[in-house]
C-alpha atoms as a PDB file:
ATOM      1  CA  UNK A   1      33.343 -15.528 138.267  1.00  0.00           C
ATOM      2  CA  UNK A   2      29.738 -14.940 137.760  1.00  0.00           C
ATOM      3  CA  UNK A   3      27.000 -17.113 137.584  1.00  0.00           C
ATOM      4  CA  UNK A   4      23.299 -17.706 137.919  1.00  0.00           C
ATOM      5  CA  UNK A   5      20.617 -19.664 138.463  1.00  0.00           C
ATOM      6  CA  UNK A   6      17.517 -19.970 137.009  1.00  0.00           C
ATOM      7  CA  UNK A   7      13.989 -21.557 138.993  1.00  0.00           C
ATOM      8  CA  UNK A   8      10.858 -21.390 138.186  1.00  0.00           C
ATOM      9  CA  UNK A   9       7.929 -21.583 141.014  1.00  0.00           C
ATOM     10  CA  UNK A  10       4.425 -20.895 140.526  1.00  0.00           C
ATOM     11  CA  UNK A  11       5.176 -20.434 137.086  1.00  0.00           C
ATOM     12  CA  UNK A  12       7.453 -17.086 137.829  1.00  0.00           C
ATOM     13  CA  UNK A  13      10.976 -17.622 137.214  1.00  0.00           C
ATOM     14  CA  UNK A  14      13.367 -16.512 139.375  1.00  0.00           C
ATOM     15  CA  UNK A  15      16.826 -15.214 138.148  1.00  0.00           C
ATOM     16  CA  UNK A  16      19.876 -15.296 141.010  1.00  0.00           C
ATOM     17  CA  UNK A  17      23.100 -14.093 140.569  1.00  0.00           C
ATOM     18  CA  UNK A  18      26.370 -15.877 142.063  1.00  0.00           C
ATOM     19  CA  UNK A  19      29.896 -14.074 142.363  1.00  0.00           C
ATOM     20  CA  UNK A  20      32.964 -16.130 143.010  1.00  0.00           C
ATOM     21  CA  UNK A  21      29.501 -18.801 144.589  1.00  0.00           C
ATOM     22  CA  UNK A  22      28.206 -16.555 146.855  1.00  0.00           C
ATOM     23  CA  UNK A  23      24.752 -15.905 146.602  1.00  0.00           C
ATOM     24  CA  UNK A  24      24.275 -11.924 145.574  1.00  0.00           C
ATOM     25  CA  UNK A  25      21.245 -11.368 147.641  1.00  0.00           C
ATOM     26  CA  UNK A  26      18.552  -8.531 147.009  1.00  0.00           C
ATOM     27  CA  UNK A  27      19.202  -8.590 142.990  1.00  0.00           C
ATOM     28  CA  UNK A  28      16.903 -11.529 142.744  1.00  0.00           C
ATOM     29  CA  UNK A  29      14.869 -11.176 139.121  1.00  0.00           C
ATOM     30  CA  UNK A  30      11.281 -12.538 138.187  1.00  0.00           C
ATOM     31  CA  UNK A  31       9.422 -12.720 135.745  1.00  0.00           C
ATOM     32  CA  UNK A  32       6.787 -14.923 133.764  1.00  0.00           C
ATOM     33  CA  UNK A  33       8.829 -14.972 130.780  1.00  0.00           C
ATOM     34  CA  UNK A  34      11.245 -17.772 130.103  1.00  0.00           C
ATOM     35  CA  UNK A  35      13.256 -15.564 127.394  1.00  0.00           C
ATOM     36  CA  UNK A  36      13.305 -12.650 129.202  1.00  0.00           C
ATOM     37  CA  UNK A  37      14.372 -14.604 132.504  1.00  0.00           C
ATOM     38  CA  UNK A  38      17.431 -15.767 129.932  1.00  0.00           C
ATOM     39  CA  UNK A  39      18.218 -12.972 128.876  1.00  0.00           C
ATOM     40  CA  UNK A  40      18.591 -11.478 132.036  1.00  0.00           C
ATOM     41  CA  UNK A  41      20.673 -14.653 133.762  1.00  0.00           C
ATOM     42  CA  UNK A  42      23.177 -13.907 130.346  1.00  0.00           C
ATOM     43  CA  UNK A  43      22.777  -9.873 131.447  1.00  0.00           C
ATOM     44  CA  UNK A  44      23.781 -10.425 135.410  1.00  0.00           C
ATOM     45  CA  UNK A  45      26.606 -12.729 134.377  1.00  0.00           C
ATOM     46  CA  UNK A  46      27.965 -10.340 132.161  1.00  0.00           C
ATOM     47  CA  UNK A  47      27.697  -7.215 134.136  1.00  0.00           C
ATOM     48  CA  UNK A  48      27.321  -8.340 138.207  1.00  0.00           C
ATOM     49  CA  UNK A  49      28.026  -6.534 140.621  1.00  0.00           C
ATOM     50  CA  UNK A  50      28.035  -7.547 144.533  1.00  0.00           C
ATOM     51  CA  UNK A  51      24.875  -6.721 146.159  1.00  0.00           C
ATOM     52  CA  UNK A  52      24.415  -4.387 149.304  1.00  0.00           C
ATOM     53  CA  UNK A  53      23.142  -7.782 151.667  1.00  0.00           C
ATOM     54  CA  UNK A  54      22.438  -5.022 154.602  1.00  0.00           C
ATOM     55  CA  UNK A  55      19.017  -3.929 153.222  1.00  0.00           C
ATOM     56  CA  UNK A  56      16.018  -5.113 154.352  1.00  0.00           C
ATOM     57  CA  UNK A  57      14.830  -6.600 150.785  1.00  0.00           C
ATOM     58  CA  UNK A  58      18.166  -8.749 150.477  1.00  0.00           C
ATOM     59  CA  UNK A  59      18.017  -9.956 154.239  1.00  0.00           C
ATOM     60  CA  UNK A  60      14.334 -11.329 153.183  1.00  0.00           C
ATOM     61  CA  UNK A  61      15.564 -12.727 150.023  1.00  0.00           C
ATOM     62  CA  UNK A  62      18.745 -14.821 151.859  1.00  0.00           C
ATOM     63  CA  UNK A  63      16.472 -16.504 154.292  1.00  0.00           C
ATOM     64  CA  UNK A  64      14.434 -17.478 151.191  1.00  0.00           C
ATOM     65  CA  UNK A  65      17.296 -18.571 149.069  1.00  0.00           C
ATOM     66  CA  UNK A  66      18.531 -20.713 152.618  1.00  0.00           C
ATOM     67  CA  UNK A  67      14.985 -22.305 152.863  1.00  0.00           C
ATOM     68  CA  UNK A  68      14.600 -23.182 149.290  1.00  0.00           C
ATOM     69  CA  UNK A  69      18.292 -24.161 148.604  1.00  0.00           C
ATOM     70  CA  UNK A  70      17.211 -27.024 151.829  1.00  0.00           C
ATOM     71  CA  UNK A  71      13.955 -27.952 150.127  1.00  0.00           C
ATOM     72  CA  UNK A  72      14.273 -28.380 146.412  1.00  0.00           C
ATOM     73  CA  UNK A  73      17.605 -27.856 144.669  1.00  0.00           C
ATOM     74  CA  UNK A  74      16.280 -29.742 141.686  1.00  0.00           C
ATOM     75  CA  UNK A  75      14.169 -26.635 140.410  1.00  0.00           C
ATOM     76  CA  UNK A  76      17.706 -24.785 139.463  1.00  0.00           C
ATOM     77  CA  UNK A  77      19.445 -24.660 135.817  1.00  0.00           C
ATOM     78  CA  UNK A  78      22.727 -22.982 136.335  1.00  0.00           C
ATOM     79  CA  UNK A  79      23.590 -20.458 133.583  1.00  0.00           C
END
């Protein structure tokens, strides 16, 4: 099952994508616009795929998604 989760920091949202709850690293989408964020969340639900975690970008993007998950998990909406 797919789902995502939508923050917004620095007022950029932030669109992850969760398969079966596990974070799908290195697909990570931003953007300024709360529609488009939306629209995307609906998007990676509907057509996810797991992520390759081994690159570089998604390595950087799992460490960030560990430190903020510890700081503020009040920022998320799950889709």
């Amino acid at each position: 099952m797919n789902t995502t989760k939508i923050s917004k920091v620095d007022g950029e949202f932030r669109v992850r994508l969760f398969i079966d709850n596990v974070y799908q690293s290195g697909v990570d989408y931003f953007t300024n616009d709360k529609t488009d964020a939306e629209n995307t969340a609906t998007l990676m639900r509907r057509d996810g795929v797991e992520s390759d975690k081994s690159t570089d970008f998604a390595i950087d993007e799992q460490a960030d998604f560990e430190a903020s998950s510890c700081v503020d998990r009040e920022n998320f909406r799950f889709g």
